[in-house]
C-alpha atoms as a PDB file:
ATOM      1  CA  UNK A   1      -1.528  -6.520 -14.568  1.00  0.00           C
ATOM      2  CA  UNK A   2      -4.226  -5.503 -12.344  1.00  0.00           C
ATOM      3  CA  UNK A   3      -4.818  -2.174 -11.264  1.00  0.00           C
ATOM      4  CA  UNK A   4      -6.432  -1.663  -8.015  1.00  0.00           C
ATOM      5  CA  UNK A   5      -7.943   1.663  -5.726  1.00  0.00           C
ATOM      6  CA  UNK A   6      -8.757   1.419  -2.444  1.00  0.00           C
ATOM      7  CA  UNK A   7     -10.537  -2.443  -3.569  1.00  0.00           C
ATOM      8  CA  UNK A   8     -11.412  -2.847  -0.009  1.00  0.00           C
ATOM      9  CA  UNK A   9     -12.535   0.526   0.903  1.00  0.00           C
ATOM     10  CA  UNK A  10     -15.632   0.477   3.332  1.00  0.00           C
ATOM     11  CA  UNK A  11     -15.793  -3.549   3.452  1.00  0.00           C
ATOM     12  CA  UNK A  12     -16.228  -5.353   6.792  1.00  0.00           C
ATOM     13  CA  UNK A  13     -13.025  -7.443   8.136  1.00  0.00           C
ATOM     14  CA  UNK A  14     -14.287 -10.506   6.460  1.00  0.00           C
ATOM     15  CA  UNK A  15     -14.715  -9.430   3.340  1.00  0.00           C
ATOM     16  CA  UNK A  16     -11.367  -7.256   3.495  1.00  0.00           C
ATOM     17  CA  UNK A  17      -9.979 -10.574   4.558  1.00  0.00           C
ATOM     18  CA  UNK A  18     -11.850 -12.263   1.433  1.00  0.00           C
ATOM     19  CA  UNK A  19     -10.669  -9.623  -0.813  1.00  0.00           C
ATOM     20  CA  UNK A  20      -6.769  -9.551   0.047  1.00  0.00           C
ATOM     21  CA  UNK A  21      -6.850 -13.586   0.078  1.00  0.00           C
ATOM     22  CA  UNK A  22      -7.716 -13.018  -3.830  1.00  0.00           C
ATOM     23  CA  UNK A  23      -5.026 -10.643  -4.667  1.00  0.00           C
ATOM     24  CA  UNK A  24      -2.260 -12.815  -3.172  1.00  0.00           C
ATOM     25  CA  UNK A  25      -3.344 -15.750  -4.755  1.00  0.00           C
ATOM     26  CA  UNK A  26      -3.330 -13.299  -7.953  1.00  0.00           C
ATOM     27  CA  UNK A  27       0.034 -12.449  -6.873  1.00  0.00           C
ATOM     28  CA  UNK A  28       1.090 -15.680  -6.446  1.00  0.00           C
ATOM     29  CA  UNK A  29       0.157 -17.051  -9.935  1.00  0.00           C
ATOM     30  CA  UNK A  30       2.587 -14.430 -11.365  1.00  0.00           C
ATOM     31  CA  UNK A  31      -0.179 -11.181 -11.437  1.00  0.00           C
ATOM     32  CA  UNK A  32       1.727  -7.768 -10.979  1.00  0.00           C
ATOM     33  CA  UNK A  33      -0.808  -5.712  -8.777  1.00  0.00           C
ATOM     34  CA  UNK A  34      -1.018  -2.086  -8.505  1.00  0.00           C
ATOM     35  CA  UNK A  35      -2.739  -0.846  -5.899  1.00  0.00           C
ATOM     36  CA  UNK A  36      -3.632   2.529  -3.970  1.00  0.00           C
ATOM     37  CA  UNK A  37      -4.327   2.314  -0.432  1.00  0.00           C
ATOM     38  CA  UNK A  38      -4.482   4.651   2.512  1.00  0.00           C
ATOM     39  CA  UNK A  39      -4.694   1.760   4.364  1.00  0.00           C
ATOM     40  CA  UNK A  40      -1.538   1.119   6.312  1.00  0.00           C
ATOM     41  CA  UNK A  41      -1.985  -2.014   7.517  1.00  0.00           C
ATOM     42  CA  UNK A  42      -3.371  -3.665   4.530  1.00  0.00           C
ATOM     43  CA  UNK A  43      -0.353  -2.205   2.292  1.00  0.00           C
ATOM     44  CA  UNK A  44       2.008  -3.972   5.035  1.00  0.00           C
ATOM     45  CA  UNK A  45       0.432  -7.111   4.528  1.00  0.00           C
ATOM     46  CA  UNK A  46       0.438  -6.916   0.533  1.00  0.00           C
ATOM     47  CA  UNK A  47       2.852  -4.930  -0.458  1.00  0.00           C
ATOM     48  CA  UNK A  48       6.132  -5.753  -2.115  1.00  0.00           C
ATOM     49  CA  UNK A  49       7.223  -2.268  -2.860  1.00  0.00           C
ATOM     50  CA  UNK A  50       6.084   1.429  -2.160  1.00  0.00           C
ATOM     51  CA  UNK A  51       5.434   3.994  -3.993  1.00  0.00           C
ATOM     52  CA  UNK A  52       4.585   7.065  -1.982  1.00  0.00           C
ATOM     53  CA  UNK A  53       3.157   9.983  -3.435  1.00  0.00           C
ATOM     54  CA  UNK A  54       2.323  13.624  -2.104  1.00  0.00           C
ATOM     55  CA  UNK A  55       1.468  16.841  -3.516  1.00  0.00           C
ATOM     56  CA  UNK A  56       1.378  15.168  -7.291  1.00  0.00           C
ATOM     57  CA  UNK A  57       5.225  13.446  -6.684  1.00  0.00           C
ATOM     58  CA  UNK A  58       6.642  10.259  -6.136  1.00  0.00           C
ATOM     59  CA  UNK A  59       8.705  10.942  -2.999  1.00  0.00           C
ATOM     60  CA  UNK A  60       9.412   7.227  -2.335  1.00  0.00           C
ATOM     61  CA  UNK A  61      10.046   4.310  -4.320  1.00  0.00           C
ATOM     62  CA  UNK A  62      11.310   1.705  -1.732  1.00  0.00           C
ATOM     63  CA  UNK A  63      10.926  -2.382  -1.089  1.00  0.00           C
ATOM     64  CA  UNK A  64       7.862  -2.227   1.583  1.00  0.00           C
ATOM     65  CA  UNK A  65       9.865  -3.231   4.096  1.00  0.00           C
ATOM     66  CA  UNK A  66      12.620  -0.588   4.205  1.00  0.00           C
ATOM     67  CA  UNK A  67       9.883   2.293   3.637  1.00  0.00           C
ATOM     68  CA  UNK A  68       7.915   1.105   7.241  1.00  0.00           C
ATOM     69  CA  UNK A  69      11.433   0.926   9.100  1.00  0.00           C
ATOM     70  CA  UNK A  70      12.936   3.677   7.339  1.00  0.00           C
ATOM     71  CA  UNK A  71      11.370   6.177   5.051  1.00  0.00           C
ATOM     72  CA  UNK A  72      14.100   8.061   3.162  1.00  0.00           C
ATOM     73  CA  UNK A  73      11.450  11.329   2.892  1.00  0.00           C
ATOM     74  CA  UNK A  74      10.205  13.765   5.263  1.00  0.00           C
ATOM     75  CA  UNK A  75       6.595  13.552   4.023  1.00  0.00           C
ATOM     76  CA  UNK A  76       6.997   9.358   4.310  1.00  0.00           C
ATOM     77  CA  UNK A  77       8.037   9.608   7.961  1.00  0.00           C
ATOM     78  CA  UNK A  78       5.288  11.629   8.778  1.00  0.00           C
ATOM     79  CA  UNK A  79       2.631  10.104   7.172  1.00  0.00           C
ATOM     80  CA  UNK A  80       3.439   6.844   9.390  1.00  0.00           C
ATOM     81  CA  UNK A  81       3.657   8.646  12.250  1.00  0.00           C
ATOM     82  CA  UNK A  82       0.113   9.444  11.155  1.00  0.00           C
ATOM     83  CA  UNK A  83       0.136  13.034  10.489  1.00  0.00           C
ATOM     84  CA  UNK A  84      -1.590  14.597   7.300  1.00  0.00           C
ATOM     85  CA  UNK A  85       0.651  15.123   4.553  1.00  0.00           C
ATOM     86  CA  UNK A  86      -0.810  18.549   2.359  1.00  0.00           C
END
């Protein structure tokens, strides 16, 4: 298991780029990742499933792709729509 936050926080595209090609080759040799991200578009192109929290709670615990088309919370739907979730 490895346990990632924000692992590309602050890095320039490359070396995002360089640092996501690492965890899915981690991912493909059989590594469960867990990783925070605020990063939208990175957790689209890595993520298998979702776990969304706010205000201390998991309010979503969804495959990736059914959380982007269709959050089942409130909070979820308007944290794509990019509004702050407090």
């Amino acid at each position: 298991v490895m346990f990632l936050d924000e692992p590309t926080a602050s890095l320039d595209p490359g070396s995002t780029n360089a640092v996501e090609e690492i965890i899915r080759k981690a991912v493909e040799q059989g590594v469960k990742v867990v990783m925070a991200t605020h990063d939208l578009g990175q957790a689209r192109r890595l993520a298998g499933d979702i776990l969304f929290l706010a205000k201390g709670r998991v309010l979503e615990n969804a495959p990736a792709s059914r959380f982007f088309a269709e959050p089942s919370s409130q909070e979820g739907r308007r944290f794509l729509a990019g509004e702050l979730v407090l």
